[in-house]
Structures are given as structure tokens and as C-alpha cells.
N, C-alpha and C. Protein backbone atom coordinates (compact mmCIF):
# COMPACT_ATOMS: atom_id res chain seq x y z
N UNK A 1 30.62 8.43 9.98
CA UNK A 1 29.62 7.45 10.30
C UNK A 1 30.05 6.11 9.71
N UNK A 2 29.86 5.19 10.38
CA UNK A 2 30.17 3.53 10.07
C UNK A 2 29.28 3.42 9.15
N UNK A 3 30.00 2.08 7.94
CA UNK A 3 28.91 1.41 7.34
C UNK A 3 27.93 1.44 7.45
N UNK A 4 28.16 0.47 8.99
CA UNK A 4 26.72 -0.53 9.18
C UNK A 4 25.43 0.91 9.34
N UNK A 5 25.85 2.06 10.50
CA UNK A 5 25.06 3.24 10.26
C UNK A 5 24.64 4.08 9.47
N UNK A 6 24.98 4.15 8.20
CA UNK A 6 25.05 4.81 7.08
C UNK A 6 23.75 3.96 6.59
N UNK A 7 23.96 2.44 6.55
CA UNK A 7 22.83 1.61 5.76
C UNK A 7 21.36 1.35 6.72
N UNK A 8 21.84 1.35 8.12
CA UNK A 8 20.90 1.41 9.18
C UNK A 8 19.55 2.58 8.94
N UNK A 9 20.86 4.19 8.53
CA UNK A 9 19.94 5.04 8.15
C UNK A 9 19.20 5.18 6.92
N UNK A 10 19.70 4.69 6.53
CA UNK A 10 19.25 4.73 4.59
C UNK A 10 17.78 3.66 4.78
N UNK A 11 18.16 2.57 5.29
CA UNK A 11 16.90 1.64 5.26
C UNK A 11 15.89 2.64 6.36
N UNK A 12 15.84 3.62 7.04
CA UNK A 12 15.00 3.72 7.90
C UNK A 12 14.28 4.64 7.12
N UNK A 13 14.60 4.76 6.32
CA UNK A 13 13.46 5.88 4.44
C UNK A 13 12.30 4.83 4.23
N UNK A 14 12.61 3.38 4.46
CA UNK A 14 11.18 3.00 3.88
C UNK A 14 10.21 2.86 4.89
N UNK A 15 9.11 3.42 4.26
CA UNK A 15 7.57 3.44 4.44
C UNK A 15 7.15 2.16 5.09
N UNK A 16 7.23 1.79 6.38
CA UNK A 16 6.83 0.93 6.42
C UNK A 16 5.28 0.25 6.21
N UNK A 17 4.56 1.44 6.74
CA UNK A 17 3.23 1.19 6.60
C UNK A 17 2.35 0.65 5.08
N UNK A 18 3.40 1.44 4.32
CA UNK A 18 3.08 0.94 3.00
C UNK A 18 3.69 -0.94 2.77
N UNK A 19 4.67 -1.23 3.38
CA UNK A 19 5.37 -2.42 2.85
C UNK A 19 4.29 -3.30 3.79
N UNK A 20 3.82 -2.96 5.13
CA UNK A 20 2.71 -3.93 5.75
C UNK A 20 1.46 -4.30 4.65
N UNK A 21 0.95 -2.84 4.45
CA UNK A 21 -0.17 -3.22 3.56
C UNK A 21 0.14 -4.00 2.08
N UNK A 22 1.24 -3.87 1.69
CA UNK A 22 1.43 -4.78 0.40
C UNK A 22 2.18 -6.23 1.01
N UNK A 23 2.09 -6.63 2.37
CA UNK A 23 2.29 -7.82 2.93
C UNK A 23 1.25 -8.89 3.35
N UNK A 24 0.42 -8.28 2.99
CA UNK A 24 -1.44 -8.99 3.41
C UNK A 24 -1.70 -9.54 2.22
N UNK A 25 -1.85 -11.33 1.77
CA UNK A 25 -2.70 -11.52 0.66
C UNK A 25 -3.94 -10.83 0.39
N UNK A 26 -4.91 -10.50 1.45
CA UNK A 26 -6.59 -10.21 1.75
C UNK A 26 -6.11 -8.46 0.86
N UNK A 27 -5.25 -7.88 1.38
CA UNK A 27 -5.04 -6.92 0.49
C UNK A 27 -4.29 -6.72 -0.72
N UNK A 28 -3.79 -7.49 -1.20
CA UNK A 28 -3.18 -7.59 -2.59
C UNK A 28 -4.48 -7.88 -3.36
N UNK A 29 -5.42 -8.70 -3.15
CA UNK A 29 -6.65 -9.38 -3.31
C UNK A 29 -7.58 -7.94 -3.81
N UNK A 30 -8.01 -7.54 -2.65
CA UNK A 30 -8.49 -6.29 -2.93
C UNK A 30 -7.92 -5.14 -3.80
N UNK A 31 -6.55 -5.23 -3.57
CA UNK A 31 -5.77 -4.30 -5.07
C UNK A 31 -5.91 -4.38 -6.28
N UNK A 32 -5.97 -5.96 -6.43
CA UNK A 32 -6.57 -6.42 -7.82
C UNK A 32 -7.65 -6.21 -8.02
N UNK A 33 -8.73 -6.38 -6.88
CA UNK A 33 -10.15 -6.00 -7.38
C UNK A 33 -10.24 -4.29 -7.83
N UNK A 34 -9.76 -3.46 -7.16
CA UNK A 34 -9.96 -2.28 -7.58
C UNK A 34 -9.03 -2.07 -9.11
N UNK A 35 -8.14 -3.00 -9.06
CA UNK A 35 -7.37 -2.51 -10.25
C UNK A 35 -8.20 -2.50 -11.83
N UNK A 36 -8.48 -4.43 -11.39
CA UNK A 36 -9.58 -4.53 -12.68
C UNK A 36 -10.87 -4.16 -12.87
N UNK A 37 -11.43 -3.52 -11.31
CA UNK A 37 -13.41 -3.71 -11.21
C UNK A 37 -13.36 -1.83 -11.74
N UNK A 38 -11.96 -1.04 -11.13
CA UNK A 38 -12.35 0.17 -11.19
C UNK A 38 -12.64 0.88 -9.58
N UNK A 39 -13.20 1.66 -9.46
CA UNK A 39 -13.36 2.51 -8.17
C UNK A 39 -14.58 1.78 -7.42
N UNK A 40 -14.92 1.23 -6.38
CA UNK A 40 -15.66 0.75 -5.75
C UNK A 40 -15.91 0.81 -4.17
N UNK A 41 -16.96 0.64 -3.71
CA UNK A 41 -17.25 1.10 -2.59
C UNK A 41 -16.98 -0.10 -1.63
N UNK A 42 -17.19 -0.72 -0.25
CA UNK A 42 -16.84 -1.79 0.98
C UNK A 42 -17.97 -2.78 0.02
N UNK A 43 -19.12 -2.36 0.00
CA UNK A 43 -20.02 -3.41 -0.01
C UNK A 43 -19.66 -4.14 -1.68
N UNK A 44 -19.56 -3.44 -2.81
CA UNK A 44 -18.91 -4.01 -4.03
C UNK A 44 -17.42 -4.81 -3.83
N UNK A 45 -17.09 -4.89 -2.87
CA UNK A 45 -15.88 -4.92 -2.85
C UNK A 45 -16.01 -7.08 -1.39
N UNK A 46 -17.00 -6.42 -1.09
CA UNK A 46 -17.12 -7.28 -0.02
C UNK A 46 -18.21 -8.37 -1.36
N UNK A 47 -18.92 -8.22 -1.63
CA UNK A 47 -19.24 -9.11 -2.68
C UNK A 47 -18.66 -10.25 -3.46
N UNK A 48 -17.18 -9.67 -3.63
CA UNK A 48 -16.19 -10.47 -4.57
C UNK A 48 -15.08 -11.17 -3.83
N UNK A 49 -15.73 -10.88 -2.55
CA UNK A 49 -14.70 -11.20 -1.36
C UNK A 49 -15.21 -12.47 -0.19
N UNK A 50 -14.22 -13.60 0.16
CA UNK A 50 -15.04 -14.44 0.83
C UNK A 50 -15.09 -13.14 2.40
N UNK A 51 -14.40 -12.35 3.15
CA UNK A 51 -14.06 -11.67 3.50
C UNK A 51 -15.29 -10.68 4.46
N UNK A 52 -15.93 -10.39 5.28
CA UNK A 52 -16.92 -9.59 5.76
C UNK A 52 -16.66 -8.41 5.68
N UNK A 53 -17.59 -7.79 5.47
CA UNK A 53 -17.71 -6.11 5.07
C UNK A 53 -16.83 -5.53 6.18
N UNK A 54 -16.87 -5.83 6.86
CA UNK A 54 -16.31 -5.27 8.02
C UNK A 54 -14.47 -5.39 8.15
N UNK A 55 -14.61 -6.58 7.78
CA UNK A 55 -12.87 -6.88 7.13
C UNK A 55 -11.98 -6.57 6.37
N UNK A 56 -12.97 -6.29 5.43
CA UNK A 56 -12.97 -5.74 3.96
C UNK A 56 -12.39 -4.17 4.48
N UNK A 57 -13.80 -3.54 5.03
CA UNK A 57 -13.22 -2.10 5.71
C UNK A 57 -11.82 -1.77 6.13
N UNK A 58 -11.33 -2.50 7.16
CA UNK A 58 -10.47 -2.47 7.75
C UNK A 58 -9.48 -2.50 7.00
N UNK A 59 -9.18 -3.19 5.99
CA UNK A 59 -8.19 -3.36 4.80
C UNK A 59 -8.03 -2.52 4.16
N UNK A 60 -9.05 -1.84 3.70
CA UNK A 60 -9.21 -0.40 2.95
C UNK A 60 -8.69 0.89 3.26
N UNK A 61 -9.19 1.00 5.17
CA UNK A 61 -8.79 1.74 5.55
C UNK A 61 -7.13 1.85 5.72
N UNK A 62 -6.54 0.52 6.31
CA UNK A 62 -5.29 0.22 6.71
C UNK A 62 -4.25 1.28 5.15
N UNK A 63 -5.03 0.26 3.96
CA UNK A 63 -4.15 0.80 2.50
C UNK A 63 -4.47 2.13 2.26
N UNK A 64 -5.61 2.75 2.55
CA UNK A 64 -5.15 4.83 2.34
C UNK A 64 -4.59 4.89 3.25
N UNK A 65 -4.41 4.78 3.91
CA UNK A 65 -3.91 5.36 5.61
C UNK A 65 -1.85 5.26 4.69
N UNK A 66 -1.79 4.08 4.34
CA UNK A 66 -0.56 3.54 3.73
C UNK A 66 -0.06 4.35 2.50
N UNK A 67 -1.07 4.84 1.54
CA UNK A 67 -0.93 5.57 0.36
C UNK A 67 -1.14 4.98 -0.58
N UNK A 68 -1.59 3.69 -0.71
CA UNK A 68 -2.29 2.77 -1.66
C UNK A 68 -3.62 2.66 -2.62
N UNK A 69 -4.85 3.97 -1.27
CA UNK A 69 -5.69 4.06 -1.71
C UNK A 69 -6.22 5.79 -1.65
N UNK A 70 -7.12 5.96 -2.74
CA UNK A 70 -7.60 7.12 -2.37
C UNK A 70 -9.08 7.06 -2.04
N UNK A 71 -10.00 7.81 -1.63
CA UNK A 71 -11.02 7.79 -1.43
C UNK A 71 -11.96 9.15 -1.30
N UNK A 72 -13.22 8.73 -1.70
CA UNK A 72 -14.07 10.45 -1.80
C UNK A 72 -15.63 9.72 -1.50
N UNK A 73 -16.30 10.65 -1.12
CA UNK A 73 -18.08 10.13 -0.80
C UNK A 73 -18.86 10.52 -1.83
N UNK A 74 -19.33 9.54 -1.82
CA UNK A 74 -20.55 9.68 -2.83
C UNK A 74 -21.90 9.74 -2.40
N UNK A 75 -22.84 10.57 -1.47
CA UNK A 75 -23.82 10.00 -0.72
C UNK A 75 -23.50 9.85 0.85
N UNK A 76 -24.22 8.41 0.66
CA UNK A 76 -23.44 7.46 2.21
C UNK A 76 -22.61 6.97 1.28
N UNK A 77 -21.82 6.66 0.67
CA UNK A 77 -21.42 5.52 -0.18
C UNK A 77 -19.11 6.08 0.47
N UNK A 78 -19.04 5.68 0.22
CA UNK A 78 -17.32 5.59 0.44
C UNK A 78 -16.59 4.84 -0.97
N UNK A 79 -16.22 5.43 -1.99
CA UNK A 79 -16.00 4.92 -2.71
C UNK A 79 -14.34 4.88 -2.93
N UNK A 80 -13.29 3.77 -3.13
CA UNK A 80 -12.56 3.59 -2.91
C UNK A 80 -11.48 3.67 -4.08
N UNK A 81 -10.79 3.96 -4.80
CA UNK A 81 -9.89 3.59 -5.84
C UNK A 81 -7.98 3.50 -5.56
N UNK A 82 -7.53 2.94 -6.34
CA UNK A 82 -6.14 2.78 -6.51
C UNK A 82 -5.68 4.42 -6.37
N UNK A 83 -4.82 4.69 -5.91
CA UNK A 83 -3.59 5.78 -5.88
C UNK A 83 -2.41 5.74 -6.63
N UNK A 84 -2.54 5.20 -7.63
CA UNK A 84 -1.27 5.01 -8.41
C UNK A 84 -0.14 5.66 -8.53
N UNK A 85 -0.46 7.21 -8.40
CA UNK A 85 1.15 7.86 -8.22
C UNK A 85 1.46 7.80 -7.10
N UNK A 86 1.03 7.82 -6.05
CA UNK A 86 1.16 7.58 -4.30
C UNK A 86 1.91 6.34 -4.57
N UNK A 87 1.39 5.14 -4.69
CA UNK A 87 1.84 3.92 -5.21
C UNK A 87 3.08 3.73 -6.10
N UNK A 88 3.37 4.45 -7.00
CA UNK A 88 4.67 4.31 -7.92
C UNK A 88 5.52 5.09 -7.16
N UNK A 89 5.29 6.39 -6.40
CA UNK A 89 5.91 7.25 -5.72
C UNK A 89 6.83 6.17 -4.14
N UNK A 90 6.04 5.82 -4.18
CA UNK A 90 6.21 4.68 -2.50
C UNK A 90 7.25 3.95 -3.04
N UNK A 91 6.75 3.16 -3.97
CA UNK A 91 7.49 2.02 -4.53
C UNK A 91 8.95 1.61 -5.27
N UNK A 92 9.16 3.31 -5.55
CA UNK A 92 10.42 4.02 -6.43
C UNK A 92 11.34 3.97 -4.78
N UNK A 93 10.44 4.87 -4.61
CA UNK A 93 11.35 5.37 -3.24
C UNK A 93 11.88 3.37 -2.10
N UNK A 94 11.49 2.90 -2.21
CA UNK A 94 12.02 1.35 -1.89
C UNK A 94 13.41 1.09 -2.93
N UNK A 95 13.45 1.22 -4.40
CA UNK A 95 14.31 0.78 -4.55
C UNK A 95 15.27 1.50 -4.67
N UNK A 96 14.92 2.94 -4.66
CA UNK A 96 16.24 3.83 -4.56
C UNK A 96 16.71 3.45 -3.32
N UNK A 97 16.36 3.13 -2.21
CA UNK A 97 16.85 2.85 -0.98
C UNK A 97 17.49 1.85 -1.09
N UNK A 98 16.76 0.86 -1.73
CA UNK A 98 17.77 -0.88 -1.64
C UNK A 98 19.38 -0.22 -2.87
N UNK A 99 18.83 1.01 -3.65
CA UNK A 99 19.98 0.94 -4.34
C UNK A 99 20.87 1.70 -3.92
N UNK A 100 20.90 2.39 -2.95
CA UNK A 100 21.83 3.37 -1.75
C UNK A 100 22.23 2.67 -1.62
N UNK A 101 21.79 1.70 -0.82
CA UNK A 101 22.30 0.63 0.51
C UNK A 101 23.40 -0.45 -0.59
N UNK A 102 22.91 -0.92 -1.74
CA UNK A 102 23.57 -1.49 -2.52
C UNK A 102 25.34 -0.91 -2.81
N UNK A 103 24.83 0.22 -2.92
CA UNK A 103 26.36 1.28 -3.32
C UNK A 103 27.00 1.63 -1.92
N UNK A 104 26.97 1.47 -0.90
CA UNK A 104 27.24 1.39 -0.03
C UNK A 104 27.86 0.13 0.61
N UNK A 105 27.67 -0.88 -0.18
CA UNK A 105 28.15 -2.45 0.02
C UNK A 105 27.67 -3.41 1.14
N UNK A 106 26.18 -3.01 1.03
CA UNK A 106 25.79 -4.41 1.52
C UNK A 106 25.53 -5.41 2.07
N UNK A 107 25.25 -5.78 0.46
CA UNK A 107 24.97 -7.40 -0.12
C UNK A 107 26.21 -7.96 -0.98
């Protein structure tokens, strides 16, 4: 296999869905809110947000769907928190890839 295919395949390991959702300010935004507020539901979350509940949702959903977030019911309530090993797990796995591709030559 050629270089260029060897690195073609190696980059096709990352997650993209995860690298979209950590490409959205509106969701980095919301990462921080759960990071510092703790586990919170759309409407706590839409509070601290110029953002509509409904927007808010969509963001939420987009980042579990990604592995960013986890989520469980409380009630009616949808309560949302960080995934942190999902998250360190995702995030490892990016630079072992950039560091394949590195040893492979590149950059």
C-alpha cells in the first residue's frame, strides 16, 4: 500500500461526528456549562443560554449522539451530563491517529 493510502486509511479512524460537535462554539458553550453547573436538564441549560430551548436541544442531542454526552430521565425531566471517559476515549484516539500518520511521514 502507498503512503498517501496508508495515511488516507489511518485518518479515516477519526470520529467524525465527535470532531463536528466539538466544532460548534453554541456547543463548546454548553460543555462548559455542564462542566461547571454539573448535570442539567434543556430548560437549566437554556436559561444560561442566549440560545432557545429548542436549539439548545438539538445541540445536546447532536453531542450524545457524538459521545460527548450522557443522559438518563428523571420524571419528564432529561437530564444531561458530560461523558468524560467517552470524551478522553474519543480524544486519545485523534491523537494516536495524528501520531500514526506522523510516523508515517506526513507533515
Amino acid at each position: 500500500m502507498s503512503q498517501a493510502k496508508s495515511i488516507e486509511t489511518t485518518l479515516a479512524q477519526i470520529d467524525s461526528d465527535f470532531v463536528k460537535a466539538l466544532a460548534e462554539p453554541v456547543r463548546i458553550d454548553i460543555l462548559k456549562c455542564l462542566i461547571v453547573a454539573g448535570p442539567s436538564d434543556v430548560n437549566s441549560l437554556a436559561d444560561k443560554m442566549p440560545q432557545d430551548r429548542s436549539v439548545i436541544s438539538r445541540h445536546l442531542l447532536m453531542m450524545k449522539n457524538a459521545g460527548l454526552l450522557s443522559m438518563k430521565k428523571e420524571g419528564r425531566h432529561v437530564i444531561y451530563s458530560v461523558d468524560g471517559e467517552s470524551a478522553l476515549q474519543k480524544s486519545e484516539k485523534i491523537v494516536d491517529t495524528i501520531k500514526q500518520c506522523l510516523k508515517m511521514g506526513c507533515c
